[in-house]
PDB file of N, CA and C in Angstrom:
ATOM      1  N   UNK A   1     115.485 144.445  47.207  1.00  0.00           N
ATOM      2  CA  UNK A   1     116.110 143.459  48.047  1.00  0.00           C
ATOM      3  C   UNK A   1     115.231 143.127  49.246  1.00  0.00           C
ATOM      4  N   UNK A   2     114.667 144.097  49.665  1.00  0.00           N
ATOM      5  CA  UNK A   2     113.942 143.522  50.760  1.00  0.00           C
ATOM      6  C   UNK A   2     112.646 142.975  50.686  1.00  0.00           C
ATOM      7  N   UNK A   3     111.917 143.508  49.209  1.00  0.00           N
ATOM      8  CA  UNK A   3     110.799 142.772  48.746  1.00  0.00           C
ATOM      9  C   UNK A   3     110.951 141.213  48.932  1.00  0.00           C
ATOM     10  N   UNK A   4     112.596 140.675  48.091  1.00  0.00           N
ATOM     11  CA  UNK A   4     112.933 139.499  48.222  1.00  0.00           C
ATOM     12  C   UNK A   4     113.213 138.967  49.458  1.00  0.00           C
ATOM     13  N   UNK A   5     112.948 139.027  50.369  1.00  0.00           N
ATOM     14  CA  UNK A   5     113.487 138.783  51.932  1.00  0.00           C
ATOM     15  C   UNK A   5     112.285 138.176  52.311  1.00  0.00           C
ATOM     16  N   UNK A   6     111.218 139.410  52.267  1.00  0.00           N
ATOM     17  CA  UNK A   6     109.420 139.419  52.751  1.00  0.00           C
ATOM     18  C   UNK A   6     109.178 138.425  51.841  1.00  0.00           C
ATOM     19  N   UNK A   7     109.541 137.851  50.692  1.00  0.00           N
ATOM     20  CA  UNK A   7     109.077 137.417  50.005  1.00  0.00           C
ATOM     21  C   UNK A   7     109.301 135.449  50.106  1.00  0.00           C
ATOM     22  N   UNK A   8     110.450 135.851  50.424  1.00  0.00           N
ATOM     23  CA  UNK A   8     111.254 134.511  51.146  1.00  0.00           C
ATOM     24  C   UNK A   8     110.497 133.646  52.645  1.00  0.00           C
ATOM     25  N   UNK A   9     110.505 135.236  53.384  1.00  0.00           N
ATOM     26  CA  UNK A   9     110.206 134.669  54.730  1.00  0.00           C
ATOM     27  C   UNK A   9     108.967 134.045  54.796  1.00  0.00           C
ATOM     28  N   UNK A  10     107.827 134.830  53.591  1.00  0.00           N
ATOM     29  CA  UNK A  10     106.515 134.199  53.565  1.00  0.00           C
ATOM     30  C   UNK A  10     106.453 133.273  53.082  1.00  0.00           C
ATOM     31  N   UNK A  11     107.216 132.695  51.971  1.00  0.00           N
ATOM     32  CA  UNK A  11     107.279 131.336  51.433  1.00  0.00           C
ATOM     33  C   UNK A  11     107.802 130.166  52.576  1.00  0.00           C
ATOM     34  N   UNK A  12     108.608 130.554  53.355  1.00  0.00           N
ATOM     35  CA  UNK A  12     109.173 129.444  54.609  1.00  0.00           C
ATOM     36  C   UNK A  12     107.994 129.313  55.622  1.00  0.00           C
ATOM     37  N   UNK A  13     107.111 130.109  56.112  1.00  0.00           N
ATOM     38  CA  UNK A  13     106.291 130.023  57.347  1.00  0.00           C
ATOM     39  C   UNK A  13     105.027 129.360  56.455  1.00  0.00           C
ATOM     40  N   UNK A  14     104.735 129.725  55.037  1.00  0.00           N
ATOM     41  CA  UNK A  14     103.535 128.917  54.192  1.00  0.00           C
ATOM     42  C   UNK A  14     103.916 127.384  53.947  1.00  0.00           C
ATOM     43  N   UNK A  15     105.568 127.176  53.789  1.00  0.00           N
ATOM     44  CA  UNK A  15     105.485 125.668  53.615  1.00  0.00           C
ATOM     45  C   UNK A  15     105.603 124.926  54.918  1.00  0.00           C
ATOM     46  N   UNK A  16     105.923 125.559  56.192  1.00  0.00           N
ATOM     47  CA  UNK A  16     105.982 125.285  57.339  1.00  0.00           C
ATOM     48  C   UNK A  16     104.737 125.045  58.158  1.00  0.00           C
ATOM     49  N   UNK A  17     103.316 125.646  57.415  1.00  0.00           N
ATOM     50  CA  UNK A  17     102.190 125.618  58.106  1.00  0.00           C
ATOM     51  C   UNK A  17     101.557 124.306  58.372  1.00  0.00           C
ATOM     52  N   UNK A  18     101.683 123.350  57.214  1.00  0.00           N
ATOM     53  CA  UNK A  18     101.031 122.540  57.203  1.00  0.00           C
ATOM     54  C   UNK A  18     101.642 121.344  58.446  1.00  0.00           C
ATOM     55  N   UNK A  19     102.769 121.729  58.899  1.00  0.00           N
ATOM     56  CA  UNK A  19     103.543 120.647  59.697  1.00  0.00           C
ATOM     57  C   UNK A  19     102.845 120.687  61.251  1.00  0.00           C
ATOM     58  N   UNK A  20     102.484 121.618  61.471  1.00  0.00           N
ATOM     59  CA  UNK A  20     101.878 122.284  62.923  1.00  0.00           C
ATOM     60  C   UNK A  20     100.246 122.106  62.280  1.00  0.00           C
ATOM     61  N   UNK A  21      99.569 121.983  61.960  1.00  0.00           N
ATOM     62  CA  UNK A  21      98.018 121.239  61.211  1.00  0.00           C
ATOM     63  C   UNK A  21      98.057 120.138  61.537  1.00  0.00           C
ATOM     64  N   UNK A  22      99.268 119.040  61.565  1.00  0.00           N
ATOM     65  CA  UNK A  22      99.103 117.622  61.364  1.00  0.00           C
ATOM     66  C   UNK A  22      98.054 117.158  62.846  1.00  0.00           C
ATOM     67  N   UNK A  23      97.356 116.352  62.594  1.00  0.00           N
ATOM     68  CA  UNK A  23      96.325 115.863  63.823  1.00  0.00           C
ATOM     69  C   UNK A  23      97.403 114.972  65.071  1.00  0.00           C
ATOM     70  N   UNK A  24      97.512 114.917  66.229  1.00  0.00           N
ATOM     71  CA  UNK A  24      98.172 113.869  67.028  1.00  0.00           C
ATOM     72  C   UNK A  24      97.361 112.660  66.901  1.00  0.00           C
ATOM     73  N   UNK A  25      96.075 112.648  66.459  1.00  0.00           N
ATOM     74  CA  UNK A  25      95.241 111.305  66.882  1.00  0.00           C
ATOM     75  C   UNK A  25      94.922 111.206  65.311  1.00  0.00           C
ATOM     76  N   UNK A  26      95.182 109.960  64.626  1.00  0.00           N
ATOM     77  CA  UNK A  26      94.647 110.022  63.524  1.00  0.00           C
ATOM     78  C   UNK A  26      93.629 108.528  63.252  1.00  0.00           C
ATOM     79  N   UNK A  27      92.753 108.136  64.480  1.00  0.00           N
ATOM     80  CA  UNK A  27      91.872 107.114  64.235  1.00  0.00           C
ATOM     81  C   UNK A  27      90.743 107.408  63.558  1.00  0.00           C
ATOM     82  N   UNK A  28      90.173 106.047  63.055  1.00  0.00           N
ATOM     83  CA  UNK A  28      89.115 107.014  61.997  1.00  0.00           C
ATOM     84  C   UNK A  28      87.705 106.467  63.052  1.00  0.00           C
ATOM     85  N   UNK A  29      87.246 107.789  63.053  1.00  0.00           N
ATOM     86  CA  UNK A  29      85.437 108.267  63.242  1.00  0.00           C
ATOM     87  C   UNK A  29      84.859 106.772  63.826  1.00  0.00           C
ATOM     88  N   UNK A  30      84.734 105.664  63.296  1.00  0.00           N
ATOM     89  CA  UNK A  30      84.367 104.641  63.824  1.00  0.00           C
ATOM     90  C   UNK A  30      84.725 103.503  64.667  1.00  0.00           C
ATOM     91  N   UNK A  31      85.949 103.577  64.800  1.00  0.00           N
ATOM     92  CA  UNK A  31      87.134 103.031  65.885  1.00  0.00           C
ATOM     93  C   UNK A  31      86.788 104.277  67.331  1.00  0.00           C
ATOM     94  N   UNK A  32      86.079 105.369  67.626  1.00  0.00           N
ATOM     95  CA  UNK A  32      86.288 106.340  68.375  1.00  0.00           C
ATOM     96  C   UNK A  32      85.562 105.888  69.232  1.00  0.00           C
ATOM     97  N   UNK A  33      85.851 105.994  70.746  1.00  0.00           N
ATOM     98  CA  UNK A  33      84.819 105.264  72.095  1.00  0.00           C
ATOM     99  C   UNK A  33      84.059 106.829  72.068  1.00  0.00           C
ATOM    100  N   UNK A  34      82.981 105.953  73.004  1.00  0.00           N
ATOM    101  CA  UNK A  34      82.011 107.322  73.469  1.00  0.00           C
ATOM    102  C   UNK A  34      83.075 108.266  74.543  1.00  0.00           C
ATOM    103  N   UNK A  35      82.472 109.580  75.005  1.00  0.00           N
ATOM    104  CA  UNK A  35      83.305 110.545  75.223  1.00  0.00           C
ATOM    105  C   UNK A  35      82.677 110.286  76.897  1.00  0.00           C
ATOM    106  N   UNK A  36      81.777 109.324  77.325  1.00  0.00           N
ATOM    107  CA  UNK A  36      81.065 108.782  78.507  1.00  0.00           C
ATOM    108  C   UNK A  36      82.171 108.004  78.721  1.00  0.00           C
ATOM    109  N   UNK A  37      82.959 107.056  77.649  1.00  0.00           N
ATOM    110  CA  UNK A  37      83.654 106.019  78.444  1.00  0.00           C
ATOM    111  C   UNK A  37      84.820 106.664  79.332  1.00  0.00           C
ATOM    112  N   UNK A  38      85.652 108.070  78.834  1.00  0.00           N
ATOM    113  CA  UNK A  38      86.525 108.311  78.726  1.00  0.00           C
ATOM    114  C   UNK A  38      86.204 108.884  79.956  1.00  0.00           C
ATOM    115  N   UNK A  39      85.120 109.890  80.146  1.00  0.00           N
ATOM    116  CA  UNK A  39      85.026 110.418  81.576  1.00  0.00           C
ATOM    117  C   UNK A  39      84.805 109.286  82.639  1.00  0.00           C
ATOM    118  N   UNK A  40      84.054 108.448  82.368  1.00  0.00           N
ATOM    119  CA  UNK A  40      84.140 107.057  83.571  1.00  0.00           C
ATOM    120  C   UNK A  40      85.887 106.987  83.885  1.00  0.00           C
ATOM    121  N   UNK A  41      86.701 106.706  83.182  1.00  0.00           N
ATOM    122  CA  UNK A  41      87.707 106.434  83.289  1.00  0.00           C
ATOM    123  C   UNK A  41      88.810 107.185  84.013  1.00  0.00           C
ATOM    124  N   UNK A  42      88.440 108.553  83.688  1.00  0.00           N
ATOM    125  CA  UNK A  42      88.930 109.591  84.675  1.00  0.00           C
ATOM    126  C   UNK A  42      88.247 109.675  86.025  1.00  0.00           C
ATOM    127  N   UNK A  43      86.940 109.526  86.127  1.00  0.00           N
ATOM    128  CA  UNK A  43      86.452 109.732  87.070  1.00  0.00           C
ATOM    129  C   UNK A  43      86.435 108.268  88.141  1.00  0.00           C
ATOM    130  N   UNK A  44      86.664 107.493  87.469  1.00  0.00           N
ATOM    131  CA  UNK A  44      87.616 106.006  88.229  1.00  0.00           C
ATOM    132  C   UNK A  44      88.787 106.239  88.847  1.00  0.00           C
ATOM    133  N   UNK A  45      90.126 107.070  88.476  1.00  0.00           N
ATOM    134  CA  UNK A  45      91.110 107.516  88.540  1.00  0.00           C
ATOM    135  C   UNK A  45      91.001 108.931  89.699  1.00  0.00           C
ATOM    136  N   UNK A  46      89.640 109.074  90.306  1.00  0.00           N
ATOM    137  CA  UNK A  46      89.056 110.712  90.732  1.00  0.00           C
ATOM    138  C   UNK A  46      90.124 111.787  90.857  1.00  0.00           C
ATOM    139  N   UNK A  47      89.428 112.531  89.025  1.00  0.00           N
ATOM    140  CA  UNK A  47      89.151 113.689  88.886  1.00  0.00           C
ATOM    141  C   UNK A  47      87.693 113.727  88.649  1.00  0.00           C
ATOM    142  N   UNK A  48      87.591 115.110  88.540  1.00  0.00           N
ATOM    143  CA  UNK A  48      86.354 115.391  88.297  1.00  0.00           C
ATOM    144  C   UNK A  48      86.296 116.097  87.261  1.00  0.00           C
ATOM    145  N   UNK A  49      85.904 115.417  86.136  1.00  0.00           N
ATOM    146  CA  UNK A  49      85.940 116.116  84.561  1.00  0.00           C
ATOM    147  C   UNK A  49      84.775 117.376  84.238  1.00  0.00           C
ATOM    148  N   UNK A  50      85.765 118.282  83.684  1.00  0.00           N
ATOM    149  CA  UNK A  50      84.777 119.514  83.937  1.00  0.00           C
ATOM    150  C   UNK A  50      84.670 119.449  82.227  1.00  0.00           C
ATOM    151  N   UNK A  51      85.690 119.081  81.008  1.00  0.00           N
ATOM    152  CA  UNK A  51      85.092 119.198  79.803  1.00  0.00           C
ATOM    153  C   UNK A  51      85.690 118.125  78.623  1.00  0.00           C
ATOM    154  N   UNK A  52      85.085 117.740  78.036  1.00  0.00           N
ATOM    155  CA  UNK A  52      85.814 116.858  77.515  1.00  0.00           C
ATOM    156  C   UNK A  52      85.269 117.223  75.970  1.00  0.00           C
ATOM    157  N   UNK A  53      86.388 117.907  74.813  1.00  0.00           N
ATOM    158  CA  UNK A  53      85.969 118.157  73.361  1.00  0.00           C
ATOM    159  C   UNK A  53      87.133 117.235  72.656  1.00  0.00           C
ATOM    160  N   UNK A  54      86.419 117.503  71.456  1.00  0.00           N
ATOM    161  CA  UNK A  54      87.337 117.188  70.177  1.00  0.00           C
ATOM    162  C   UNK A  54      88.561 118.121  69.866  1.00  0.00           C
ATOM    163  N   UNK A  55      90.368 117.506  69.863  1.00  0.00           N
ATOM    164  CA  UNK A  55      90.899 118.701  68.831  1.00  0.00           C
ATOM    165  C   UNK A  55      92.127 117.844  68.974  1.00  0.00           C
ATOM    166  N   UNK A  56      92.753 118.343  67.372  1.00  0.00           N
ATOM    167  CA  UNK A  56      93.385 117.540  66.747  1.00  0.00           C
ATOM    168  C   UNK A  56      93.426 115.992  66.827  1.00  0.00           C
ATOM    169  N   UNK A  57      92.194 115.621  66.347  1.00  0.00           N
ATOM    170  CA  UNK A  57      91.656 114.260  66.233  1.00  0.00           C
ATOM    171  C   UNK A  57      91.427 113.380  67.425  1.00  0.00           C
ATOM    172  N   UNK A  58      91.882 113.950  68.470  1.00  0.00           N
ATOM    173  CA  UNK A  58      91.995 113.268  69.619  1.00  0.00           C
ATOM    174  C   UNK A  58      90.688 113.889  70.587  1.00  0.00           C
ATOM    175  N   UNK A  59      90.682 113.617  71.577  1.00  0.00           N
ATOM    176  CA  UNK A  59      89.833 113.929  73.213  1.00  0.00           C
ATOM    177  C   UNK A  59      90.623 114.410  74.110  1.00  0.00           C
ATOM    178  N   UNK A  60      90.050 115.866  74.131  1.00  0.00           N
ATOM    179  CA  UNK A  60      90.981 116.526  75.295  1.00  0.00           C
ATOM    180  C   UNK A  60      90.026 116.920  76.094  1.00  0.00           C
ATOM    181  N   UNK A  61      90.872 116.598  77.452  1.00  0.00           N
ATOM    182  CA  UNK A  61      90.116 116.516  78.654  1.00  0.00           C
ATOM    183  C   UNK A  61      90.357 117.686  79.240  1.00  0.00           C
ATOM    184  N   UNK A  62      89.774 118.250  79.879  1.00  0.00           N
ATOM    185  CA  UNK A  62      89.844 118.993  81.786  1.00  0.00           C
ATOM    186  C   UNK A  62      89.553 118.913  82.650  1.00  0.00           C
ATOM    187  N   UNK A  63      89.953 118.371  83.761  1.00  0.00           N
ATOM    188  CA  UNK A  63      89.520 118.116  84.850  1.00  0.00           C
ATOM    189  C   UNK A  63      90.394 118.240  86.003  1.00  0.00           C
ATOM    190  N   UNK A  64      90.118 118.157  87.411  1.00  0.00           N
ATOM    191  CA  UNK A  64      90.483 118.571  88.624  1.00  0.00           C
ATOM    192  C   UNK A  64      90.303 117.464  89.371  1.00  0.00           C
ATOM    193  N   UNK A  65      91.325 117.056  90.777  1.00  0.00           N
ATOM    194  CA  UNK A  65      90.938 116.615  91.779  1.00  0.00           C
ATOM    195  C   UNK A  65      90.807 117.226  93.107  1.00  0.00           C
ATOM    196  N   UNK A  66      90.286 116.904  93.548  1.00  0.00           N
ATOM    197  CA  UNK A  66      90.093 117.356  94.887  1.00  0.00           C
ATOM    198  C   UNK A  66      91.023 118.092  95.817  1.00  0.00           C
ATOM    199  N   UNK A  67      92.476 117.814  95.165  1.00  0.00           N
ATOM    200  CA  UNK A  67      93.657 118.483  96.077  1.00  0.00           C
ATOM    201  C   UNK A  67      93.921 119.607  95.462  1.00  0.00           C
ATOM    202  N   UNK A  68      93.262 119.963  94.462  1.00  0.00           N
ATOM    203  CA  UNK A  68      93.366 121.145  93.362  1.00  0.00           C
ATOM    204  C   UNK A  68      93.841 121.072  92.343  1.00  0.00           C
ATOM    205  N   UNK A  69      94.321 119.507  91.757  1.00  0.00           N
ATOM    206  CA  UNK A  69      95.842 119.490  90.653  1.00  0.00           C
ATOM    207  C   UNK A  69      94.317 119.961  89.539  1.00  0.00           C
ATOM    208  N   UNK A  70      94.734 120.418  88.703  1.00  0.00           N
ATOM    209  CA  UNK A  70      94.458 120.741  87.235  1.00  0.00           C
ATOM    210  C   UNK A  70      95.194 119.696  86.317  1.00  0.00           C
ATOM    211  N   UNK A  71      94.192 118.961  84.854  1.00  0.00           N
ATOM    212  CA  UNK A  71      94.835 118.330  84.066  1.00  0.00           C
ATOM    213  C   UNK A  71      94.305 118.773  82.712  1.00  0.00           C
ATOM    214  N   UNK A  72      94.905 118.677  81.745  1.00  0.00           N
ATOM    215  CA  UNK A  72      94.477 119.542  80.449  1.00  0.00           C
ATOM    216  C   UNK A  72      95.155 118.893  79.471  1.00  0.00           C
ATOM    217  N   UNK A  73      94.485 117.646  79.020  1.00  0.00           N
ATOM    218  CA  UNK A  73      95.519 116.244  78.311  1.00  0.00           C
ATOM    219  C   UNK A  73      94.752 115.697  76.969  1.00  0.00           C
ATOM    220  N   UNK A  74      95.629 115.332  75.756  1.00  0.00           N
ATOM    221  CA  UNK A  74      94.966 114.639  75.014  1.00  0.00           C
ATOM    222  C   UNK A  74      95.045 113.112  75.115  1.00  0.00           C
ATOM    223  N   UNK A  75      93.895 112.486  74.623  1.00  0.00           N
ATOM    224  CA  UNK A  75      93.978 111.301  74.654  1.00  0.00           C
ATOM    225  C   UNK A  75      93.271 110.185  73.398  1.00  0.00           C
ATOM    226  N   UNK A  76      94.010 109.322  73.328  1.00  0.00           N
ATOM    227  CA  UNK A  76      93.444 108.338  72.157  1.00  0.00           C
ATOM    228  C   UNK A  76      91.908 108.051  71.912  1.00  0.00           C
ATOM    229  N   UNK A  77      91.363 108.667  71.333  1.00  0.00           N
ATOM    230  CA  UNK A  77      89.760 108.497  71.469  1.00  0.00           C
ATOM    231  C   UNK A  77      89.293 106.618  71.046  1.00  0.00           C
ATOM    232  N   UNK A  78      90.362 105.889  70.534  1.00  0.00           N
ATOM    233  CA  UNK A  78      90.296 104.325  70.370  1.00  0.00           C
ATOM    234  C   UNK A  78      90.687 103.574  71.470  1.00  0.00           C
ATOM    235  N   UNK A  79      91.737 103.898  72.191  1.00  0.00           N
ATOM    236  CA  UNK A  79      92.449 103.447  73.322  1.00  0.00           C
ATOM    237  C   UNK A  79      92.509 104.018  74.934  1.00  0.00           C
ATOM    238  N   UNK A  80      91.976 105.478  74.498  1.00  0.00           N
ATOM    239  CA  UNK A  80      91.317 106.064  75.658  1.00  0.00           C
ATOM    240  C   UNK A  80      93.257 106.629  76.477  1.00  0.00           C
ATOM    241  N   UNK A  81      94.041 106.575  76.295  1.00  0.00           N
ATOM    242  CA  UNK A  81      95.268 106.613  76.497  1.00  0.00           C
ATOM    243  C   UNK A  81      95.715 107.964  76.092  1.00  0.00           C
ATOM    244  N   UNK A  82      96.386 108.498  77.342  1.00  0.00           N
ATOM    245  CA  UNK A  82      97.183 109.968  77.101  1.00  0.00           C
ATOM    246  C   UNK A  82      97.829 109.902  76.069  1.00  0.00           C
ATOM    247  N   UNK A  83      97.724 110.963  74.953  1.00  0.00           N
ATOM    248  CA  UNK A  83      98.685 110.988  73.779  1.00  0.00           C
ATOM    249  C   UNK A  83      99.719 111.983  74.557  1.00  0.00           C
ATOM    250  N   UNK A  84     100.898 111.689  73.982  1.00  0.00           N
ATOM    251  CA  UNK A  84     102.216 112.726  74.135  1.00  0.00           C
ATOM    252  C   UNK A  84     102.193 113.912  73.278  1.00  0.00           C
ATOM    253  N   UNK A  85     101.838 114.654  73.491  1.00  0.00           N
ATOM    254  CA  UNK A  85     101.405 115.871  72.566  1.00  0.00           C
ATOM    255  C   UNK A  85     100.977 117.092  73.192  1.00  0.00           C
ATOM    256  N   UNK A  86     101.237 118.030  73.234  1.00  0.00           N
ATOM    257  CA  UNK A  86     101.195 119.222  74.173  1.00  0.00           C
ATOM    258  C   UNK A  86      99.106 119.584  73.760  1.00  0.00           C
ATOM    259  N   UNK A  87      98.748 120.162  74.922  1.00  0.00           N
ATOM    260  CA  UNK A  87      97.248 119.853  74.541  1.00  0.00           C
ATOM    261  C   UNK A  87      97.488 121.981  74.177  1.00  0.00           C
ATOM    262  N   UNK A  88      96.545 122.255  73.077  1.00  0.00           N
ATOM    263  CA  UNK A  88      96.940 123.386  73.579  1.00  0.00           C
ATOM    264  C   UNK A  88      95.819 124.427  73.932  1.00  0.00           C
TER     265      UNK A  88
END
């Protein structure tokens, strides 16, 4: 009985995996601005961008302003626009 339980629970978290995988940004590769435009844009707005990578298809930023706020955000790598999506 409890084989069947372990056996259950692993089948629910394996078909559940793929839902938490899904990308927030799904533009394709050639629609994508340079990762220069995106820091101009923040740094128009002054922060001061300390990193800007790739993850889950999108551009996630880090950066700081001067009063100390911290920001840690994804954004549309086509539209350059905060996605709603927890950065993580």
């Amino acid at each position: 009985m409890k084989k069947l339980a372990f056996v259950a629970a692993a089948l629910a978290v394996l078909t559940a995996a793929p839902a938490f995988a899904a990308d927030a940004c799904t533009v394709p590769a050639d629609k994508w601005q340079p990762e220069d435009a995106l820091k101009s844009k923040l740094e128009g707005d002054g922060w001061t961008v300390r990193q800007i990578k790739k993850d889950q298809g999108c551009y996630e930023a880090y950066a700081m302003k001067g009063d100390g706020s911290r920001m840690e955000a994804l954004f549309d790598p086509a539209t350059l626009a905060p996605v709603n999506a927890p950065a993580n």
